[in-house]
N, C-alpha and C. Protein backbone atom coordinates (compact mmCIF):
# COMPACT_ATOMS: atom_id res chain seq x y z
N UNK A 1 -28.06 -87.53 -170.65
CA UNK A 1 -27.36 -88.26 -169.61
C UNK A 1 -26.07 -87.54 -169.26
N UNK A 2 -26.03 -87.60 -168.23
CA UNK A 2 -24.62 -86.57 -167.45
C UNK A 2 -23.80 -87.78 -166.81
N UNK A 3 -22.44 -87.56 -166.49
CA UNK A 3 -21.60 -88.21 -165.69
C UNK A 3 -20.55 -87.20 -164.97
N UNK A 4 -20.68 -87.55 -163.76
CA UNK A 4 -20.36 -87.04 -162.46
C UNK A 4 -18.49 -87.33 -161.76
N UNK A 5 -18.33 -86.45 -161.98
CA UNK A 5 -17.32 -86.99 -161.20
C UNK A 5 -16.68 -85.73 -160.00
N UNK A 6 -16.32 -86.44 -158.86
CA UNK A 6 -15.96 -85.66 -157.67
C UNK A 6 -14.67 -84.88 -157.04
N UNK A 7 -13.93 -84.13 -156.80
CA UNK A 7 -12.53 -83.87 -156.29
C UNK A 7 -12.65 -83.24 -154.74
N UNK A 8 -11.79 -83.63 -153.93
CA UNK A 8 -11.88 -83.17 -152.85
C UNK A 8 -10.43 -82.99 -152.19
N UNK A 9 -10.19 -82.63 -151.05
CA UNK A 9 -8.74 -82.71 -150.13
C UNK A 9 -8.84 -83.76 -149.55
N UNK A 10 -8.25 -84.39 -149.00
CA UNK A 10 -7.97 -85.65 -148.30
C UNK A 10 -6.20 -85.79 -147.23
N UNK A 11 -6.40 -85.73 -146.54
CA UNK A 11 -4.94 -85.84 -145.81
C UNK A 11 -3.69 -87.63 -146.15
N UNK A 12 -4.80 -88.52 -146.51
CA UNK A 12 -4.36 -89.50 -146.66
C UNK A 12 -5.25 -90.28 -147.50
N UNK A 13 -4.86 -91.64 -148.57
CA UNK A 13 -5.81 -92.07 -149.35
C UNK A 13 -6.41 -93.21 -148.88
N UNK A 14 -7.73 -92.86 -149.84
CA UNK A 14 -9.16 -93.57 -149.15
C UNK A 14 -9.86 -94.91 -150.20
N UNK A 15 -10.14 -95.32 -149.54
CA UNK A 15 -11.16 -96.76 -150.13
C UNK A 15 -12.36 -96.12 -150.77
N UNK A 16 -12.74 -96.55 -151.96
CA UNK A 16 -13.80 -96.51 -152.25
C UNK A 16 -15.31 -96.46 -151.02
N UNK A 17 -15.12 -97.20 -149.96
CA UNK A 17 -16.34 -97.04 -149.40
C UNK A 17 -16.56 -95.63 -149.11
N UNK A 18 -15.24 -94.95 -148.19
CA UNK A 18 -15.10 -93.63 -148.01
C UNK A 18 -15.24 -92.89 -148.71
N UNK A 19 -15.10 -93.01 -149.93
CA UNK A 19 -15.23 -91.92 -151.22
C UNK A 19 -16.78 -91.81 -151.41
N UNK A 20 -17.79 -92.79 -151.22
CA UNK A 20 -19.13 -92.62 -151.76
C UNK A 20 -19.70 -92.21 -150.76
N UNK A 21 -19.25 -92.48 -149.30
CA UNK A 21 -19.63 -91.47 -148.14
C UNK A 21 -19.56 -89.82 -148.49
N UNK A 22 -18.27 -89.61 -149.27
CA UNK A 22 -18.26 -88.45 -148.72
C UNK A 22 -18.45 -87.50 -150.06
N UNK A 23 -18.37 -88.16 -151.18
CA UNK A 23 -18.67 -87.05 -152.51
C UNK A 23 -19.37 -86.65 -153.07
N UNK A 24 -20.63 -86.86 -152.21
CA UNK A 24 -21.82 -85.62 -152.65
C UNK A 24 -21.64 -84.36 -151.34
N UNK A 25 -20.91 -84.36 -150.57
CA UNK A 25 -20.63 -83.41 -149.79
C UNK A 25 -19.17 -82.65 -150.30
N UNK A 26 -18.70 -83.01 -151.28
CA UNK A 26 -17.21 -82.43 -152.09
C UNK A 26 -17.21 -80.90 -152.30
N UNK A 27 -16.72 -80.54 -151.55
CA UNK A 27 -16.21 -78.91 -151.36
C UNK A 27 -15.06 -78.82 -152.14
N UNK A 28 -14.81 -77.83 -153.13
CA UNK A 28 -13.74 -77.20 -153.69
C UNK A 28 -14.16 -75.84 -154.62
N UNK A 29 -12.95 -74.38 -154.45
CA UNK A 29 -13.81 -73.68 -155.87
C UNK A 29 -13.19 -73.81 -156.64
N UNK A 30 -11.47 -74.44 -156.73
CA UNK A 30 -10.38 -74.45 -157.91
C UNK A 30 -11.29 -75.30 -159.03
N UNK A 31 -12.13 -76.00 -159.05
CA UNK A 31 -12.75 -76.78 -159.52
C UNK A 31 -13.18 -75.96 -160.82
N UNK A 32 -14.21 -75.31 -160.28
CA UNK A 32 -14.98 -74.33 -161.34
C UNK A 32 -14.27 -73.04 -162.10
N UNK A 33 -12.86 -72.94 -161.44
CA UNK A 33 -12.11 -72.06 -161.96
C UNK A 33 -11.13 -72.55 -163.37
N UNK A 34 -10.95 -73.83 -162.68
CA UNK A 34 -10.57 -74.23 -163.80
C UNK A 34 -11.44 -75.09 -164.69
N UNK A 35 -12.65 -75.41 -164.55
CA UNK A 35 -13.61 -75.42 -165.57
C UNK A 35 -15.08 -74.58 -165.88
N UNK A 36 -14.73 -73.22 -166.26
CA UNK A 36 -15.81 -72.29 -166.18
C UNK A 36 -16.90 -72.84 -166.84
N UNK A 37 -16.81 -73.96 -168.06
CA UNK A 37 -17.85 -73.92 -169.00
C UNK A 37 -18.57 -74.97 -168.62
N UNK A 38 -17.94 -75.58 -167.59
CA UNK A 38 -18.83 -76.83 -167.36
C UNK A 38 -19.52 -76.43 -166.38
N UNK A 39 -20.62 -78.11 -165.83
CA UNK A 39 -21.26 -77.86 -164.85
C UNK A 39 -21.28 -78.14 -163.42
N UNK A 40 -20.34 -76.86 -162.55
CA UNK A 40 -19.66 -77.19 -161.27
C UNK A 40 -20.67 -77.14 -160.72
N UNK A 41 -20.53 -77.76 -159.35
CA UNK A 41 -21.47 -77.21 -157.86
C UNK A 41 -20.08 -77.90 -156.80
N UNK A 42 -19.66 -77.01 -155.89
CA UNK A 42 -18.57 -77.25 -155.18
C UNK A 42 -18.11 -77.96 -155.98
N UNK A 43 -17.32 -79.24 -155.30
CA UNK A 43 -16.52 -80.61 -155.77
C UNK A 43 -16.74 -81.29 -157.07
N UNK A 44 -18.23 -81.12 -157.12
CA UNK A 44 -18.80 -82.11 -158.35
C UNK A 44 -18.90 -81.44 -159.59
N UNK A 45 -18.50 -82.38 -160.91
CA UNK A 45 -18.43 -81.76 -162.24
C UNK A 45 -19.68 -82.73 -162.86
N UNK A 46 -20.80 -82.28 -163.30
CA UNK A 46 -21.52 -83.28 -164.49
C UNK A 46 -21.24 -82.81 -165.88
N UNK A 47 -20.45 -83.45 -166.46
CA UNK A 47 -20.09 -83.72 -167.56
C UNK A 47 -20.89 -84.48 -168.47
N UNK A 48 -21.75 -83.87 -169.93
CA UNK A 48 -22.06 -84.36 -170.83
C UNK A 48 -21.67 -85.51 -171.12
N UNK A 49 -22.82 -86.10 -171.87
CA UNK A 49 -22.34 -87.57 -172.59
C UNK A 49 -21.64 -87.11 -173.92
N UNK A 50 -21.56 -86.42 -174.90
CA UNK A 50 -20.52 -85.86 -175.66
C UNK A 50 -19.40 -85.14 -174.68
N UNK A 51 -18.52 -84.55 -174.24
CA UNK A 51 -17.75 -84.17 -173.58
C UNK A 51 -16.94 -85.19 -172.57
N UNK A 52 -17.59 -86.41 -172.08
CA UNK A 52 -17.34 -87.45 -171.26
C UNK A 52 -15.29 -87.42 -171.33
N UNK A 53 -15.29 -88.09 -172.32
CA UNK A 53 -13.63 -88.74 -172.15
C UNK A 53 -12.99 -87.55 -172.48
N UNK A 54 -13.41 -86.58 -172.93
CA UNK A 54 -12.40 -85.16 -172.84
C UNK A 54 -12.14 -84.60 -171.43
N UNK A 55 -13.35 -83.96 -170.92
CA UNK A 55 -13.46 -83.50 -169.51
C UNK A 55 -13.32 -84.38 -168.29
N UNK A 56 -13.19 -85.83 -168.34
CA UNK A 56 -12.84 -86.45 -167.38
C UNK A 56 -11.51 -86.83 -167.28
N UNK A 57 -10.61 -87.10 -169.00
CA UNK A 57 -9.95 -87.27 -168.12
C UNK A 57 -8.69 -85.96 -167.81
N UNK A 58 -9.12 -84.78 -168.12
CA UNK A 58 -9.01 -83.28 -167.70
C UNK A 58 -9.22 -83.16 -166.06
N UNK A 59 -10.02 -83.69 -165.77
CA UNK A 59 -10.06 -83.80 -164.03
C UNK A 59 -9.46 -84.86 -163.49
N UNK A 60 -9.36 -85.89 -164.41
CA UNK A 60 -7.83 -86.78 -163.80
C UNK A 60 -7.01 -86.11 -163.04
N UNK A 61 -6.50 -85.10 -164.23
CA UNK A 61 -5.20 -84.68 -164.30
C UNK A 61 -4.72 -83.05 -163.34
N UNK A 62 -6.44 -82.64 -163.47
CA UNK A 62 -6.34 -81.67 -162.62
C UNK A 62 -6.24 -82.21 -161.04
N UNK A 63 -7.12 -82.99 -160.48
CA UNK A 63 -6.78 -83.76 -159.90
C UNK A 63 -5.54 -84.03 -158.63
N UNK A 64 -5.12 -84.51 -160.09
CA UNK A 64 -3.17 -84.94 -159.68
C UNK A 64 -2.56 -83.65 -159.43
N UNK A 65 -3.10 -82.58 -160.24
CA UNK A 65 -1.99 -81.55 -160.39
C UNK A 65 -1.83 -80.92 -159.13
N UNK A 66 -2.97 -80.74 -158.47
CA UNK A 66 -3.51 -80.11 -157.19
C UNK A 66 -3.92 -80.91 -155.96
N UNK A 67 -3.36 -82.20 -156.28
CA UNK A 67 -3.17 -83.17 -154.90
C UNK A 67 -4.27 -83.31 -154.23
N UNK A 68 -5.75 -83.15 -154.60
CA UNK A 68 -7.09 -83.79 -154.52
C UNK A 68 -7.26 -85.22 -154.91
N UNK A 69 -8.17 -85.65 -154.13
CA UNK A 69 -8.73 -87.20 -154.30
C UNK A 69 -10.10 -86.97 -155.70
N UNK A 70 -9.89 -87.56 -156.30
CA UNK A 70 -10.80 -87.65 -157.64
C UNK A 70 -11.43 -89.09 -157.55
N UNK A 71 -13.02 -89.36 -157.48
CA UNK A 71 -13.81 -90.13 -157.20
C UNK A 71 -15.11 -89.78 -158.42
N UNK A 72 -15.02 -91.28 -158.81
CA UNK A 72 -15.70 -91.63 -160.17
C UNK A 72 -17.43 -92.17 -159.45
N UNK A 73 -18.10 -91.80 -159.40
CA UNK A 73 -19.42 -92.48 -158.87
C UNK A 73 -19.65 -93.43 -159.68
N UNK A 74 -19.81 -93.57 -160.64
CA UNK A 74 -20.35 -94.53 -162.04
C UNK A 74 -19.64 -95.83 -161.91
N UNK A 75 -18.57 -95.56 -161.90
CA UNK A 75 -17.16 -97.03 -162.20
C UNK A 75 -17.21 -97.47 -160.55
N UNK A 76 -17.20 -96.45 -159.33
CA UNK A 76 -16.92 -96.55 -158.21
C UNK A 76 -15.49 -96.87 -158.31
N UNK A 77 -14.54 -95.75 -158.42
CA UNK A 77 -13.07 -95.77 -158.67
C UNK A 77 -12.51 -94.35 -157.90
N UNK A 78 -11.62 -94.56 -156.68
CA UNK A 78 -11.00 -93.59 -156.88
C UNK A 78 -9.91 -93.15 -157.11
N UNK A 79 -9.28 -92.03 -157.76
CA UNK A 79 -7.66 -91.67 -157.54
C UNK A 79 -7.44 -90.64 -156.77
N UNK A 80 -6.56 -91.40 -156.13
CA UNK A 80 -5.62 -90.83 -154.67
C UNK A 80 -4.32 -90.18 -154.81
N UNK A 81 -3.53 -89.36 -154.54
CA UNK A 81 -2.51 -89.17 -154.74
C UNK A 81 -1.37 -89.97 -154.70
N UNK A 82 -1.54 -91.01 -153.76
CA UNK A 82 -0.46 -91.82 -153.28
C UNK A 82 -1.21 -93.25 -153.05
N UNK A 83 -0.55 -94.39 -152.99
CA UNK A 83 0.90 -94.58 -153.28
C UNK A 83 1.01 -95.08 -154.86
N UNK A 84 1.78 -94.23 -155.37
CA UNK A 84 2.33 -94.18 -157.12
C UNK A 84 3.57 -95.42 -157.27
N UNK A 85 3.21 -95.93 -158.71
CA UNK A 85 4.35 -96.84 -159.08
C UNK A 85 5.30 -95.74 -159.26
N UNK A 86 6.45 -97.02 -159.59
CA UNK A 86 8.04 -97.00 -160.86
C UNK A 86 7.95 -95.86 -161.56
N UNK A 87 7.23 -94.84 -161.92
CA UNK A 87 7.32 -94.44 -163.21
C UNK A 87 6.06 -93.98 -163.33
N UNK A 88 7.21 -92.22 -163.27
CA UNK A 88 6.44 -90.82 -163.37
C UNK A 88 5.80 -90.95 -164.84
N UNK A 89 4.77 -90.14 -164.68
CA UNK A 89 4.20 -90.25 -166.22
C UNK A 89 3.33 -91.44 -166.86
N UNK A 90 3.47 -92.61 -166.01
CA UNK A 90 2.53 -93.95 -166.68
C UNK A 90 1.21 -93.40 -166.70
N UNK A 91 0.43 -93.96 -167.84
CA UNK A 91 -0.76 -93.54 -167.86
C UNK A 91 -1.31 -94.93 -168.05
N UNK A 92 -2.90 -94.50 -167.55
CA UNK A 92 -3.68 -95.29 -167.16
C UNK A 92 -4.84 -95.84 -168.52
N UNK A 93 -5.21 -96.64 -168.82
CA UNK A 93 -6.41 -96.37 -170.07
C UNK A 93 -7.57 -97.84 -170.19
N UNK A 94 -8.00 -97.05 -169.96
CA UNK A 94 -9.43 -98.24 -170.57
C UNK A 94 -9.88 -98.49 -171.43
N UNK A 95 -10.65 -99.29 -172.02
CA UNK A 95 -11.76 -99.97 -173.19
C UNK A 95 -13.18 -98.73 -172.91
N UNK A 96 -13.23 -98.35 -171.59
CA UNK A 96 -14.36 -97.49 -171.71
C UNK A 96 -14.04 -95.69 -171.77
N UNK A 97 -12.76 -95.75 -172.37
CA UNK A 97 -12.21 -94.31 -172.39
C UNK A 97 -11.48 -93.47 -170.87
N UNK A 98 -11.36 -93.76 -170.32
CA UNK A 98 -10.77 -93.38 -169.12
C UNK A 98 -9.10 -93.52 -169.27
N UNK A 99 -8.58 -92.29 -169.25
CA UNK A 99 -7.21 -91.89 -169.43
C UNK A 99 -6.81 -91.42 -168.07
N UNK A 100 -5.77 -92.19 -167.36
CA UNK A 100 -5.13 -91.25 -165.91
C UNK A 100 -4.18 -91.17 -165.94
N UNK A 101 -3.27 -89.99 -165.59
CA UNK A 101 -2.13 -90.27 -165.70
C UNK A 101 -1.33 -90.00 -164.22
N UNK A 102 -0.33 -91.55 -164.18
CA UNK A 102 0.47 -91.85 -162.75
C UNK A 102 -0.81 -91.98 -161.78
N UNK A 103 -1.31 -93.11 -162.06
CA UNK A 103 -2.49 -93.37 -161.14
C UNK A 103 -1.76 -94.58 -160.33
N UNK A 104 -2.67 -94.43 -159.10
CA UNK A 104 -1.98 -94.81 -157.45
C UNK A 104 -2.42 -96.26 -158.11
N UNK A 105 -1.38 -97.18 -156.88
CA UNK A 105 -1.83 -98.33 -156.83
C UNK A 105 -3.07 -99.00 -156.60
N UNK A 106 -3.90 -98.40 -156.02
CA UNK A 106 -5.25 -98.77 -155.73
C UNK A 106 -5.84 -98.03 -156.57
N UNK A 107 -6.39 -97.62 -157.40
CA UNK A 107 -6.35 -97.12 -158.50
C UNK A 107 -6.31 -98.58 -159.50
N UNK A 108 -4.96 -98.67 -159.68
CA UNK A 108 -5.11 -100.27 -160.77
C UNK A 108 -5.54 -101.03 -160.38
N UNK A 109 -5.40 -101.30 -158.69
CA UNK A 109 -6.13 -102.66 -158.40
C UNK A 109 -7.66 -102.57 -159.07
N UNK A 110 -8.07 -101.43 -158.54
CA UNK A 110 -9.74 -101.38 -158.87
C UNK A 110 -10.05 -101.79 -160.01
N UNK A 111 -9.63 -100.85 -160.90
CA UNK A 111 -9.77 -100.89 -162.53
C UNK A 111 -9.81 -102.23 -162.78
N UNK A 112 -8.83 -102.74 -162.56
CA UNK A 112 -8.82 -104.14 -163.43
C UNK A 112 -10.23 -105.45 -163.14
N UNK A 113 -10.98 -104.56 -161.78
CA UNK A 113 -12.43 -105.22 -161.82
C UNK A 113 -13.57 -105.02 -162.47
N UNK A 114 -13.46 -103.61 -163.60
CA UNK A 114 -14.27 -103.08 -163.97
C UNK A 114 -14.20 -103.61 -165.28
N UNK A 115 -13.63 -104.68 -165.61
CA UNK A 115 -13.36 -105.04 -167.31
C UNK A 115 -14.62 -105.55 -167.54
N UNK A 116 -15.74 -105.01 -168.63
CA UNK A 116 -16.61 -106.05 -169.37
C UNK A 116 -17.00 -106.09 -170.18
N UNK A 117 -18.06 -106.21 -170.92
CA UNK A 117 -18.10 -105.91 -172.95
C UNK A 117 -18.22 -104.14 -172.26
N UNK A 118 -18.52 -103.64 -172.08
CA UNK A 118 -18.33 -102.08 -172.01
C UNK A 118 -17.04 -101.35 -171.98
N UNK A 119 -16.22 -102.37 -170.90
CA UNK A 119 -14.83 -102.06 -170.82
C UNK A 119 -13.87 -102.95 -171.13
N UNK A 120 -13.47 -103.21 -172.38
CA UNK A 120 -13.17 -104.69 -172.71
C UNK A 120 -11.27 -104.55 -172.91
N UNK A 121 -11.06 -103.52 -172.03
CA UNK A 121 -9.23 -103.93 -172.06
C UNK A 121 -8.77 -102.69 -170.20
N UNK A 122 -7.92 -103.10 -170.13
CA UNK A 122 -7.00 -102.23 -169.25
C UNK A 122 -5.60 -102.41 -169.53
N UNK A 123 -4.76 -100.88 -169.74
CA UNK A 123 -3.75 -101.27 -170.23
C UNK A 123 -2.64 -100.18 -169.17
N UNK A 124 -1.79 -100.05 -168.91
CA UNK A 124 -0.78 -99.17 -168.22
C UNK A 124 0.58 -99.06 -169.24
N UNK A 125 0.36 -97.69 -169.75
CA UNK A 125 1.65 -97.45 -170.74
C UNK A 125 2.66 -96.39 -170.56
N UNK A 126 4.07 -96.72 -170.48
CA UNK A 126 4.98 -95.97 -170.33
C UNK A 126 5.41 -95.96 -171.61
N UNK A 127 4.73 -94.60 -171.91
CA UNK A 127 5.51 -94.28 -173.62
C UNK A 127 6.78 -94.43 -174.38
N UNK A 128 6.95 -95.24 -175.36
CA UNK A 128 8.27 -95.20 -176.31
C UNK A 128 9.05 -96.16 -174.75
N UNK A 129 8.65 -96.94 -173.97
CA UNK A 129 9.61 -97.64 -173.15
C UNK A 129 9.04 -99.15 -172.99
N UNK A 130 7.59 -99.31 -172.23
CA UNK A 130 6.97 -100.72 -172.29
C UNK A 130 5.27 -100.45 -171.80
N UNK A 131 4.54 -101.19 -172.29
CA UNK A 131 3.30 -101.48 -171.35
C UNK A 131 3.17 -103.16 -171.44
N UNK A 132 1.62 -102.60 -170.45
CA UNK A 132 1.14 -104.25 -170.23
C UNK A 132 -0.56 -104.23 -170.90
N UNK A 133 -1.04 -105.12 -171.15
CA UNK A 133 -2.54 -104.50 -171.44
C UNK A 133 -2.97 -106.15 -171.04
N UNK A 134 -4.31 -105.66 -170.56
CA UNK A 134 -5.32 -107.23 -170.09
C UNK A 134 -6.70 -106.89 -170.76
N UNK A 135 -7.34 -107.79 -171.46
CA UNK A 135 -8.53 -108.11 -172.09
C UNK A 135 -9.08 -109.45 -171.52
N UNK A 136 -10.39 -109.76 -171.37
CA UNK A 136 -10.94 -110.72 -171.03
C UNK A 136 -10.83 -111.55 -171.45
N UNK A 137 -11.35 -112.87 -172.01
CA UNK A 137 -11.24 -113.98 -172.97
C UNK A 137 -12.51 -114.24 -172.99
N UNK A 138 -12.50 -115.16 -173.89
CA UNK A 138 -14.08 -116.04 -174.46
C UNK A 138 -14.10 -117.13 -173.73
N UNK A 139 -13.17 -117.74 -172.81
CA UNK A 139 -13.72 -118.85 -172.08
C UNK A 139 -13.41 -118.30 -170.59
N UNK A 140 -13.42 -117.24 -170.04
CA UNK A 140 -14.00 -116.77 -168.68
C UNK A 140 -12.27 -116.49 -167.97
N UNK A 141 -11.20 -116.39 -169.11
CA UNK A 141 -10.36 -116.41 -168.68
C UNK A 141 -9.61 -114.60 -168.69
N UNK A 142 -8.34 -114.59 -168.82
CA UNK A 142 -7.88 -113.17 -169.52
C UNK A 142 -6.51 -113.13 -170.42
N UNK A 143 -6.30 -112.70 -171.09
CA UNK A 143 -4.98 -112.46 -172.18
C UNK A 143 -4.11 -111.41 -171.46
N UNK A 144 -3.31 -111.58 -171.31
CA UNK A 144 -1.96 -110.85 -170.57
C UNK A 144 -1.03 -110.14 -171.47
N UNK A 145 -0.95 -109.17 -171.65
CA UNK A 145 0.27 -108.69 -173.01
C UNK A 145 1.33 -107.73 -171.98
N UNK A 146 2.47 -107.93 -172.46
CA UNK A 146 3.81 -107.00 -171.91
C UNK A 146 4.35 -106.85 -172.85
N UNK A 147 4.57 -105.79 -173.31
CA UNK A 147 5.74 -105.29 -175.01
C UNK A 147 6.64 -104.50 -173.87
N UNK A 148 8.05 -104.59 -174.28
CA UNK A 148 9.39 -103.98 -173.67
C UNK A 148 10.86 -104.25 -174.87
N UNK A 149 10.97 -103.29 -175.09
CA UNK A 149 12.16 -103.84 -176.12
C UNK A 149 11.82 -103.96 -177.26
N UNK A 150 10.67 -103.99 -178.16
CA UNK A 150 10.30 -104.30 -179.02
C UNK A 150 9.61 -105.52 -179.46
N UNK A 151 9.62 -106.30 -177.99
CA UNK A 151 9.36 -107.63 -177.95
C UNK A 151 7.58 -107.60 -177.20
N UNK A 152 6.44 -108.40 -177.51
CA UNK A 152 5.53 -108.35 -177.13
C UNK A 152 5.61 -109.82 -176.45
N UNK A 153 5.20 -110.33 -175.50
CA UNK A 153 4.49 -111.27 -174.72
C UNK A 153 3.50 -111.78 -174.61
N UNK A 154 2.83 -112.57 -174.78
CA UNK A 154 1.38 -112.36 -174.45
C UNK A 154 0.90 -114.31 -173.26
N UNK A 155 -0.11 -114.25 -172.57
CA UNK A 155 -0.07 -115.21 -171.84
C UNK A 155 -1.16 -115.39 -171.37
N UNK A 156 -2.13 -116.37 -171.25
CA UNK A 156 -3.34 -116.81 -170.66
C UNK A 156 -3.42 -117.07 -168.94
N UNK A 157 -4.84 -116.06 -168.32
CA UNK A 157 -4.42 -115.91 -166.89
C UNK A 157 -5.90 -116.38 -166.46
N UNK A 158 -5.89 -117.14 -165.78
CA UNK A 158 -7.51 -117.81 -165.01
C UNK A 158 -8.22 -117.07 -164.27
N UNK A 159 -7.43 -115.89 -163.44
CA UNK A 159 -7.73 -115.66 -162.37
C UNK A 159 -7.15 -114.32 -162.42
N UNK A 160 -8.12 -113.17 -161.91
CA UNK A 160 -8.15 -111.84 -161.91
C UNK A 160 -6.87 -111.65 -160.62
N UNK A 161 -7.14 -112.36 -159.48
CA UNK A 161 -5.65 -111.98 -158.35
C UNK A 161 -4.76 -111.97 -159.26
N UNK A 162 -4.50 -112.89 -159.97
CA UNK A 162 -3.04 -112.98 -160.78
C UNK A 162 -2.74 -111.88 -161.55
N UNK A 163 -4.01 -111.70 -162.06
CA UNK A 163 -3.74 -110.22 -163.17
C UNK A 163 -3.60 -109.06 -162.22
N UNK A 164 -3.96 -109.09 -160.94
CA UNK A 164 -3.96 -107.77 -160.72
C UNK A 164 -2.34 -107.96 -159.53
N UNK A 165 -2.04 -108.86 -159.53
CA UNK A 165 -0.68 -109.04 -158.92
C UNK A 165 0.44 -108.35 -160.16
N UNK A 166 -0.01 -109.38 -161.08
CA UNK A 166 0.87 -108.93 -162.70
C UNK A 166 1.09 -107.23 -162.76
N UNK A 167 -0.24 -106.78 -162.77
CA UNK A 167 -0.05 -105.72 -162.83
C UNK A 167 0.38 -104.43 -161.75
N UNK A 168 0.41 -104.71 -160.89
CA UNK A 168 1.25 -104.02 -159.79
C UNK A 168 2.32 -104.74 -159.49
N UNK A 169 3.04 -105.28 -159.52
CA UNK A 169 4.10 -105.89 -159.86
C UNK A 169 4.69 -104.61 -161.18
N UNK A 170 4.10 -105.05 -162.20
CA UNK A 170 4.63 -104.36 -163.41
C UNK A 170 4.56 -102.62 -162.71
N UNK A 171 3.67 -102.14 -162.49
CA UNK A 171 3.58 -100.84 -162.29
C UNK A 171 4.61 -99.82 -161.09
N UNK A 172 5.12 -101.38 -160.37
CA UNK A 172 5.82 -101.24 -158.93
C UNK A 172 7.58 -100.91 -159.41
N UNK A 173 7.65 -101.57 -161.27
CA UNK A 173 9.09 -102.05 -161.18
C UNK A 173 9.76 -103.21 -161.12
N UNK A 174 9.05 -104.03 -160.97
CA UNK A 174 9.19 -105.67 -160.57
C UNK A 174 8.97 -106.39 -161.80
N UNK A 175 9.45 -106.91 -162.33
CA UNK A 175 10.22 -108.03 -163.45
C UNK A 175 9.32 -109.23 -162.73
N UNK A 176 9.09 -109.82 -161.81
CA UNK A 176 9.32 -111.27 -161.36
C UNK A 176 8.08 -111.64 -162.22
N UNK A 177 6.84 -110.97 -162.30
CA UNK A 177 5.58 -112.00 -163.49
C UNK A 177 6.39 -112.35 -164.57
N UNK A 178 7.45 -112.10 -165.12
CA UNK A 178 7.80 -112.58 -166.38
C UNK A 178 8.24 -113.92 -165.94
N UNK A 179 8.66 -114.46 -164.78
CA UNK A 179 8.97 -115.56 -165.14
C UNK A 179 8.62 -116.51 -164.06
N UNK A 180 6.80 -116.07 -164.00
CA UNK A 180 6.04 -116.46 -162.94
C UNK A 180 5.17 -117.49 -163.73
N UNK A 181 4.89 -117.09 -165.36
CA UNK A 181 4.09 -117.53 -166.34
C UNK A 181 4.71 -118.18 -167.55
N UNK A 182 3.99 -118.68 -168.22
CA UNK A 182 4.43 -119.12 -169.63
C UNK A 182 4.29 -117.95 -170.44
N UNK A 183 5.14 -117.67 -171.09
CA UNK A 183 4.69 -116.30 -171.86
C UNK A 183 4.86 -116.73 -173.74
N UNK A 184 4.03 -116.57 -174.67
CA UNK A 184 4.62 -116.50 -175.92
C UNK A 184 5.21 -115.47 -176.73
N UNK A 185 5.88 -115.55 -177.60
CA UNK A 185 6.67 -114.26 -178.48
C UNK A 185 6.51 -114.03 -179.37
């Protein structure tokens, strides 16, 4: 089993619908230059099921580095260059291994739909400063965590808008979910 993932140019960032239009037609050669050992064809990398969370999220980052749109076929996720939170350097991480780092706002929105026993957390961490992390619950709900200061939070959320407000909010710089919710300590 292989997993695919796409890079292309883009003048401005795109919706997922646009991305599955257009990334089996993904033109690039920086691609294969900077991964000789894998398996390029233009845009597209298939990446081993051993190699998976190494080499993907290596094209995250290549990605970012080189201001290409990076489109996940599998998850149906893409990252765009823009528009980026608060804070150079946040990285992105999943329950199903997916590491990004300074991933766009649409970008988190998505993610946080992809949570399920396969992908059973999403978390956004600014190292040695604060993150947030969301896990599902056992009664159809989700667990909310914010550590800042040394202090962890944690808070019960019904409803995925909320979490994904929470979390762009948090990713934007914005304080106000803290005292949108009940939080415990």
């Amino acid at each position: 089993m292989s997993f695919v993932l796409a890079v292309w140019r883009e003048s401005e960032p795109i919706g997922r619908a646009v991305a599955r239009e257009r990334y089996p037609h993904a033109e690039g050669s920086m691609l294969k230059e900077r991964f000789p050992d894998e398996d390029v064809s233009g845009g597209l990398i298939r990446i081993g099921a051993d190699r998976v969370d190494e080499v993907s999220n290596a094209v995250f980052a290549f990605a970012r580095d080189e201001g290409l749109v990076c489109y996940d076929p599998q998850r149906d996720l893409v990252h765009n260059r823009e528009p980026l939170g608060a804070y150079p350097g946040i990285q992105l991480h999943t329950g199903d291994g997916m590491v990004a780092t300074d991933p766009d706002l649409g970008l988190i929105h998505d993610v946080l739909g992809t949570m399920s026993v396969q992908n059973p957390f999403v978390a956004l961490v600014v190292y040695g400063r604060h993150f947030m992390q969301v896990s599902p619950g056992s009664a159809g709900d989700y667990e909310l965590e914010f550590k800042e200061g040394g202090i962890i939070r944690a808070t019960r959320l019904d409803d995925l808008t909320e979490i994904r407000a929470c979390f762009l909010a948090y990713a934007t710089g914005d304080r106000s979910f803290l005292g949108e919710h009940q939080w415990s300590s």
